[in-house]
C-alpha atoms as a PDB file:
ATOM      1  CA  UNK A   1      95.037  81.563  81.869  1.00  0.00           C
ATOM      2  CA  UNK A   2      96.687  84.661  84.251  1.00  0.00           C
ATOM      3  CA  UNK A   3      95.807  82.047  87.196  1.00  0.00           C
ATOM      4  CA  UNK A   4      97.430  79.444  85.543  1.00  0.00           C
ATOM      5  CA  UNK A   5     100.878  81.185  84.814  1.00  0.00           C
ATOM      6  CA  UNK A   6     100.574  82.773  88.695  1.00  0.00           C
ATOM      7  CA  UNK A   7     100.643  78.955  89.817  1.00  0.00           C
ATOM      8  CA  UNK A   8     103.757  78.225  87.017  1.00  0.00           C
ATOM      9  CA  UNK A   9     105.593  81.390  88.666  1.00  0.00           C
ATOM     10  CA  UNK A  10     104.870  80.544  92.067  1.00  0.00           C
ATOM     11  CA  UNK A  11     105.981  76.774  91.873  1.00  0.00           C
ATOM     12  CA  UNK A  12     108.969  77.735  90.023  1.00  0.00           C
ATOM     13  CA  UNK A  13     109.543  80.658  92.170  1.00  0.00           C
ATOM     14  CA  UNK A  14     109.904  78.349  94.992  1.00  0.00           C
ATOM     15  CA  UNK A  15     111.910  75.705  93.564  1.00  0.00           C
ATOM     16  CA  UNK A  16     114.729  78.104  91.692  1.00  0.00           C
ATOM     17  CA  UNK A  17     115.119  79.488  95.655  1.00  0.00           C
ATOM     18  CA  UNK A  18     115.681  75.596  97.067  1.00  0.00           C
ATOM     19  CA  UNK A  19     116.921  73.810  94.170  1.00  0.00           C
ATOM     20  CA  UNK A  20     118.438  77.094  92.419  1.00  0.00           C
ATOM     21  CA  UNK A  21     117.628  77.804  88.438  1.00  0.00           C
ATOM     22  CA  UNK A  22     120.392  75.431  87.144  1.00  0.00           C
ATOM     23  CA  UNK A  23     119.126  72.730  88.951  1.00  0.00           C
ATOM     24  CA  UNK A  24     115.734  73.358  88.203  1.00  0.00           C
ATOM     25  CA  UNK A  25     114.298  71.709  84.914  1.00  0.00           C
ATOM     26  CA  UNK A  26     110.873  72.761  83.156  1.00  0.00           C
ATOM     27  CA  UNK A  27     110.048  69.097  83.628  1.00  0.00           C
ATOM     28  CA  UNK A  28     110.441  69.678  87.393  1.00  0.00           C
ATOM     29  CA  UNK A  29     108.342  72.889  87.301  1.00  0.00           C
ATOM     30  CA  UNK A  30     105.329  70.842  85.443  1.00  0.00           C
ATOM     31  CA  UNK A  31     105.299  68.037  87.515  1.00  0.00           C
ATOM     32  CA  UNK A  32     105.078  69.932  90.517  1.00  0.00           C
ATOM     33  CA  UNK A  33     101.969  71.406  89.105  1.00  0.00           C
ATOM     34  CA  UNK A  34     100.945  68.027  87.626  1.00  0.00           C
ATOM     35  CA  UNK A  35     100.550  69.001  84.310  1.00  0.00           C
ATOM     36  CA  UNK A  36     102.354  67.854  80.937  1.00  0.00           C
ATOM     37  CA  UNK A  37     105.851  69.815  80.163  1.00  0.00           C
ATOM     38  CA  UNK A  38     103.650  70.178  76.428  1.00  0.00           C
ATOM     39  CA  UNK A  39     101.151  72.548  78.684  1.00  0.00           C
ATOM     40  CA  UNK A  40     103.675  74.470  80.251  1.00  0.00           C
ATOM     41  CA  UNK A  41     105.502  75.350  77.200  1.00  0.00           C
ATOM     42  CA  UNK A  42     102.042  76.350  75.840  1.00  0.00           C
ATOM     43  CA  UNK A  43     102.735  79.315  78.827  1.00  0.00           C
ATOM     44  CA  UNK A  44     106.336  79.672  78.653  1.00  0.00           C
ATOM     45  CA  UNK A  45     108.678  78.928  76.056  1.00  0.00           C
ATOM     46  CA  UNK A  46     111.313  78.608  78.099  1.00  0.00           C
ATOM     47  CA  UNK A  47     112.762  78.567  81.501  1.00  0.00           C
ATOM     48  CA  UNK A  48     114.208  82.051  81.256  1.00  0.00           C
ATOM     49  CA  UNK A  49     111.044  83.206  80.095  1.00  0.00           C
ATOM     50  CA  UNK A  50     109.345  81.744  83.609  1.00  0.00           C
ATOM     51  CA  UNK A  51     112.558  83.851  85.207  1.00  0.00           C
ATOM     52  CA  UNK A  52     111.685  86.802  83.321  1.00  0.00           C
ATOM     53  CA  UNK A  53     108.029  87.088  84.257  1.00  0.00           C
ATOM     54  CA  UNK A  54     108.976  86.709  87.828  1.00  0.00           C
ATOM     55  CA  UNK A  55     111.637  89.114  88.016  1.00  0.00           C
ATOM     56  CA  UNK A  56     109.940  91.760  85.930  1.00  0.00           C
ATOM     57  CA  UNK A  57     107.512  93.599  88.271  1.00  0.00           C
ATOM     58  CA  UNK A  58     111.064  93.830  90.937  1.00  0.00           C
ATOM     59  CA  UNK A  59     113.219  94.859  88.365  1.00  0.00           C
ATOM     60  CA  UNK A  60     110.443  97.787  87.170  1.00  0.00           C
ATOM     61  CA  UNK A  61     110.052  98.431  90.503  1.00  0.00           C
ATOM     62  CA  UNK A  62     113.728  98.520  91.592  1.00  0.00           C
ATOM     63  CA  UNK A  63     114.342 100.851  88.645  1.00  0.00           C
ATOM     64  CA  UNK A  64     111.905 103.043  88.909  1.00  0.00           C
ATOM     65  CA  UNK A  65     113.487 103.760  92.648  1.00  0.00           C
ATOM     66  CA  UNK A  66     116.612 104.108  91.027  1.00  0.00           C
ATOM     67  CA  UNK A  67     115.358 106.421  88.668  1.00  0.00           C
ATOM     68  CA  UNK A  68     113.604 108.740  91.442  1.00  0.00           C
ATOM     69  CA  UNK A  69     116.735 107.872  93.722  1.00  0.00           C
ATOM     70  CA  UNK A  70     118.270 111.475  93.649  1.00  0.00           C
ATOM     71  CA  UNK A  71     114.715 113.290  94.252  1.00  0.00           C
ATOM     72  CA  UNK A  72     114.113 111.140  97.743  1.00  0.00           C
ATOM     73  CA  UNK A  73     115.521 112.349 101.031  1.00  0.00           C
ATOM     74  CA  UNK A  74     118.060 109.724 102.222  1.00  0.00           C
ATOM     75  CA  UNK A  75     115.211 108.457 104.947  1.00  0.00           C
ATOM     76  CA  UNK A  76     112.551 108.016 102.541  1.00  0.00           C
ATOM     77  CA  UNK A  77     114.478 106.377  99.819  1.00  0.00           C
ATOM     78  CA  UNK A  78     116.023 103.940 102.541  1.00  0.00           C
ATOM     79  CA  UNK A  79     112.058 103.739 103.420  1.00  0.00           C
ATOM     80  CA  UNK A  80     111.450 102.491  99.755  1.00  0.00           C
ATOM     81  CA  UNK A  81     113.577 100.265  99.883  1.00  0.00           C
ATOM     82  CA  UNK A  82     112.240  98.465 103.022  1.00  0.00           C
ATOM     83  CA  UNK A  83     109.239  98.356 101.177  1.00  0.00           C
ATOM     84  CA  UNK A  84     110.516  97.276  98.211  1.00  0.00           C
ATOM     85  CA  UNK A  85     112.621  94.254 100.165  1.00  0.00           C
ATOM     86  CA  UNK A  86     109.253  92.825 101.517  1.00  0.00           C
ATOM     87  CA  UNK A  87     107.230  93.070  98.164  1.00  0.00           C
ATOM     88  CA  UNK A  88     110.356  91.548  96.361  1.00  0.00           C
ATOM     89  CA  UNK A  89     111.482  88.751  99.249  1.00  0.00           C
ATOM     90  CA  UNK A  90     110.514  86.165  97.867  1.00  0.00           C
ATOM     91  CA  UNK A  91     112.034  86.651  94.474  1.00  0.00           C
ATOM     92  CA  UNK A  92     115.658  88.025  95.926  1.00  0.00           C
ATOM     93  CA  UNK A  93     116.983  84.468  96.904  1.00  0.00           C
ATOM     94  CA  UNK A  94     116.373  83.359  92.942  1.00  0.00           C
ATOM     95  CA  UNK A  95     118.612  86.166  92.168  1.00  0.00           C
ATOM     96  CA  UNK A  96     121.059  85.968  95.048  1.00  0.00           C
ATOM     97  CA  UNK A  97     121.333  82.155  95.271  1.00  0.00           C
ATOM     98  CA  UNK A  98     122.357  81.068  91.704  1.00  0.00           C
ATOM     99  CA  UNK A  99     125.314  82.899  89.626  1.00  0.00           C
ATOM    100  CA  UNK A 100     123.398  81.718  86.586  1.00  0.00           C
ATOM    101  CA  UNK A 101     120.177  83.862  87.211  1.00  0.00           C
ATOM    102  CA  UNK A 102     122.963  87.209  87.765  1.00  0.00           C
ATOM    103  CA  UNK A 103     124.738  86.011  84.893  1.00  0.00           C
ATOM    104  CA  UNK A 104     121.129  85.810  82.414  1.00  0.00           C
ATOM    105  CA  UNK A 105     120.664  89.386  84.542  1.00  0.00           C
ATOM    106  CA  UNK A 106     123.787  90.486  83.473  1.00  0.00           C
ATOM    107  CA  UNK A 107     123.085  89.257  79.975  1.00  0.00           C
ATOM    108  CA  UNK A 108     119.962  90.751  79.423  1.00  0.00           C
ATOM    109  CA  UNK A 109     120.410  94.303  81.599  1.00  0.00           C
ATOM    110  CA  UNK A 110     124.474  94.406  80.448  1.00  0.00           C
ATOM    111  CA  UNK A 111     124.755  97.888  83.141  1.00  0.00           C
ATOM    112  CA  UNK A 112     121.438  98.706  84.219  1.00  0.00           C
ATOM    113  CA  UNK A 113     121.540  96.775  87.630  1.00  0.00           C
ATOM    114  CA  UNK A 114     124.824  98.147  88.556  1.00  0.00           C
ATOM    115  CA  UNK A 115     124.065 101.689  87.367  1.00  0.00           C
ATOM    116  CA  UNK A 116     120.528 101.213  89.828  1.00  0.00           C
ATOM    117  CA  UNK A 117     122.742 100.649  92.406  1.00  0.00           C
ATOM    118  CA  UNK A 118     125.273 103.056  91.611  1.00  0.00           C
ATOM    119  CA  UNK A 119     122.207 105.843  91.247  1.00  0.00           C
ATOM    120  CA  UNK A 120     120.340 104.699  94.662  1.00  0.00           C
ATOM    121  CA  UNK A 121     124.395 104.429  96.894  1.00  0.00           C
ATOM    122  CA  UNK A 122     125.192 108.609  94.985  1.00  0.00           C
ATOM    123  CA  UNK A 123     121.547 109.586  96.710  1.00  0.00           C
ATOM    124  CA  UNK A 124     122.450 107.766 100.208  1.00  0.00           C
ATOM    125  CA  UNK A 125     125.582 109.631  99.828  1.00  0.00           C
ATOM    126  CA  UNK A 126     124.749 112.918  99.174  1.00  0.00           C
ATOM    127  CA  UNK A 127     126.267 115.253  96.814  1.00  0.00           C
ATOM    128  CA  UNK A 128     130.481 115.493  96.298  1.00  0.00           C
ATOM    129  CA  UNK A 129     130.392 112.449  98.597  1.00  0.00           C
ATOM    130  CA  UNK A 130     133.655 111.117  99.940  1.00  0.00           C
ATOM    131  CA  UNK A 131     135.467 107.673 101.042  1.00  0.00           C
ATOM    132  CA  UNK A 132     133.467 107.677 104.398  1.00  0.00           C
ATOM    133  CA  UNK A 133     130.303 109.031 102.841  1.00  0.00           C
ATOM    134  CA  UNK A 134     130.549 106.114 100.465  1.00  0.00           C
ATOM    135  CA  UNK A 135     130.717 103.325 102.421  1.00  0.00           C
ATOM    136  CA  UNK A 136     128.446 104.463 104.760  1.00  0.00           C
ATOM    137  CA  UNK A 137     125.437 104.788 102.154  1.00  0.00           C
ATOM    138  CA  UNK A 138     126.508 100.632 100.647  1.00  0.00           C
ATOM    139  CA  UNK A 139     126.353  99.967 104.814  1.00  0.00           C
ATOM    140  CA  UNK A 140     123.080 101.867 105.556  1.00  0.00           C
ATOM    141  CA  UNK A 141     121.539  99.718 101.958  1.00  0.00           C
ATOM    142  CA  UNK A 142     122.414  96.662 102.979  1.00  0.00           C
ATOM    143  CA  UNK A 143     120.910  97.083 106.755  1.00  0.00           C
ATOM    144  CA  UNK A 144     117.980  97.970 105.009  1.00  0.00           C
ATOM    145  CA  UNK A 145     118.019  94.582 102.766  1.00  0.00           C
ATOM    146  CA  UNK A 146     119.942  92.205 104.911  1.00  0.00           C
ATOM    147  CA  UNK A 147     117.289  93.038 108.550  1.00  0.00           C
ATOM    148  CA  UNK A 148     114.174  93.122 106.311  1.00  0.00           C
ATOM    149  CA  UNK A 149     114.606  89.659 104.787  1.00  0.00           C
ATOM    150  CA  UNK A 150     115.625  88.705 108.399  1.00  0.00           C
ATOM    151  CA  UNK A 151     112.599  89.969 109.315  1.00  0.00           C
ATOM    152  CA  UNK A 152     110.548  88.088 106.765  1.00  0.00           C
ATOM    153  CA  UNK A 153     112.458  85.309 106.820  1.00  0.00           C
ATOM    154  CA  UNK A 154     110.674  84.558 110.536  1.00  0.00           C
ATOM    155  CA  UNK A 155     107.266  86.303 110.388  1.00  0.00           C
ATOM    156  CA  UNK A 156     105.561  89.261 108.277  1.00  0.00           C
ATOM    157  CA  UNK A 157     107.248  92.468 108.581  1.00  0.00           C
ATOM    158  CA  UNK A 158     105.440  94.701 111.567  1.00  0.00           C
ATOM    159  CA  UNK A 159     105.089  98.396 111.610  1.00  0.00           C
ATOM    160  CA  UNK A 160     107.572  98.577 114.508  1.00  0.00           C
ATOM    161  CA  UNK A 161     110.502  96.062 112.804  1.00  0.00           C
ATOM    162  CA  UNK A 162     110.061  98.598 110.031  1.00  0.00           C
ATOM    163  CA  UNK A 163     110.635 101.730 112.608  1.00  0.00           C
ATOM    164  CA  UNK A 164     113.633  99.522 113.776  1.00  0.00           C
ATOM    165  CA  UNK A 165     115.597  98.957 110.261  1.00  0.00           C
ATOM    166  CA  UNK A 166     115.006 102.324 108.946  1.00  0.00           C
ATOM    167  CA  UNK A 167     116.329 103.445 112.313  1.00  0.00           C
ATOM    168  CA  UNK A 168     119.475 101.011 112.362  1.00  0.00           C
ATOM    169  CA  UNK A 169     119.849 102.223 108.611  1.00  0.00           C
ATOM    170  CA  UNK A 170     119.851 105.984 109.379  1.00  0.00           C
ATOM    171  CA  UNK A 171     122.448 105.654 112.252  1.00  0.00           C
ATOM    172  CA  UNK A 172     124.777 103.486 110.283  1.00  0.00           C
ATOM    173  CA  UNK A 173     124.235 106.771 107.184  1.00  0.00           C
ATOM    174  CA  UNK A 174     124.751 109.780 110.362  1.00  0.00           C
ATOM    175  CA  UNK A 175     127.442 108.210 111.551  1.00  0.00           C
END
């Protein structure tokens, strides 16, 4: 059965990233996987419940490194996240592509993904940060997500692409 719901993730997985989760029906989802809709509602009752069991280990995961945010040095929390952008890659264009996967985010997490973010930019930041200090930390985040799903977006993230975006990342934060 764990095999089975793996396959219903990972079709719908891939078609809420092309299609987006609006345009992607349950119906859709079982005929990719030739079965009957009546067995994949046996799984799932719902297509938000598909959504949450793919977004709940990256969600744990993201705020667990929000939680341990302010105990990281800058460099190994920006390290995290590199990590944490090529475990999650595959999931982040469900979330980024569709305003109605943010919005059932949004409905379900009311402030939790904004105070994440707000807890992982205070660490970049450092303490009594100011203006500069500010937008330096968003800038040195989103080198670290925007080059590593670059990265993955051709081939599998190397040891030395990793070296490179923490890198990038740190200059753009010391600068």
């Amino acid at each position: 059965m764990a095999d089975t719901k793996q396959r219903i993730q990972d079709v719908a997985r891939e078609l809420f990233a092309r299609q987006g989760y609006t345009g992607t029906s349950m119906a859709d989802i079982a005929g990719r996987l030739s079965i009957t809709p009546a067995a994949l509602y046996y799984h799932y009752k719902s297509k938000a419940d598909v959504l949450d069991a793919l977004l709940a280990e990256p969600l744990a995961a993201y705020a667990e490194l929000a939680k341990n945010a302010a105990e990281l040095a800058p460099a190994e929390l920006l390290a995290a996240f590199v990590d944490f952008t090529a475990r999650a890659h595959t999931v982040i264009p469900v979330v980024t592509s569709d305003p109605a996967v943010r919005d059932l985010l949004d409905e379900r997490f009311p402030s939790q993904p904004a105070d994440m973010m707000a807890a992982v930019i205070a660490a970049l930041a450092g303490p009594a940060p100011d203006r500069a200090a500010l937008i330096r930390a968003h800038a040195a985040f989103a080198v670290v997500k925007e080059a590593t799903t670059a990265v993955l977006a051709e081939r599998s993230l190397e040891s030395t692409d990793r070296k490179e975006i923490l890198a990038a990342a740190r200059r753009v934060l010391d600068a």
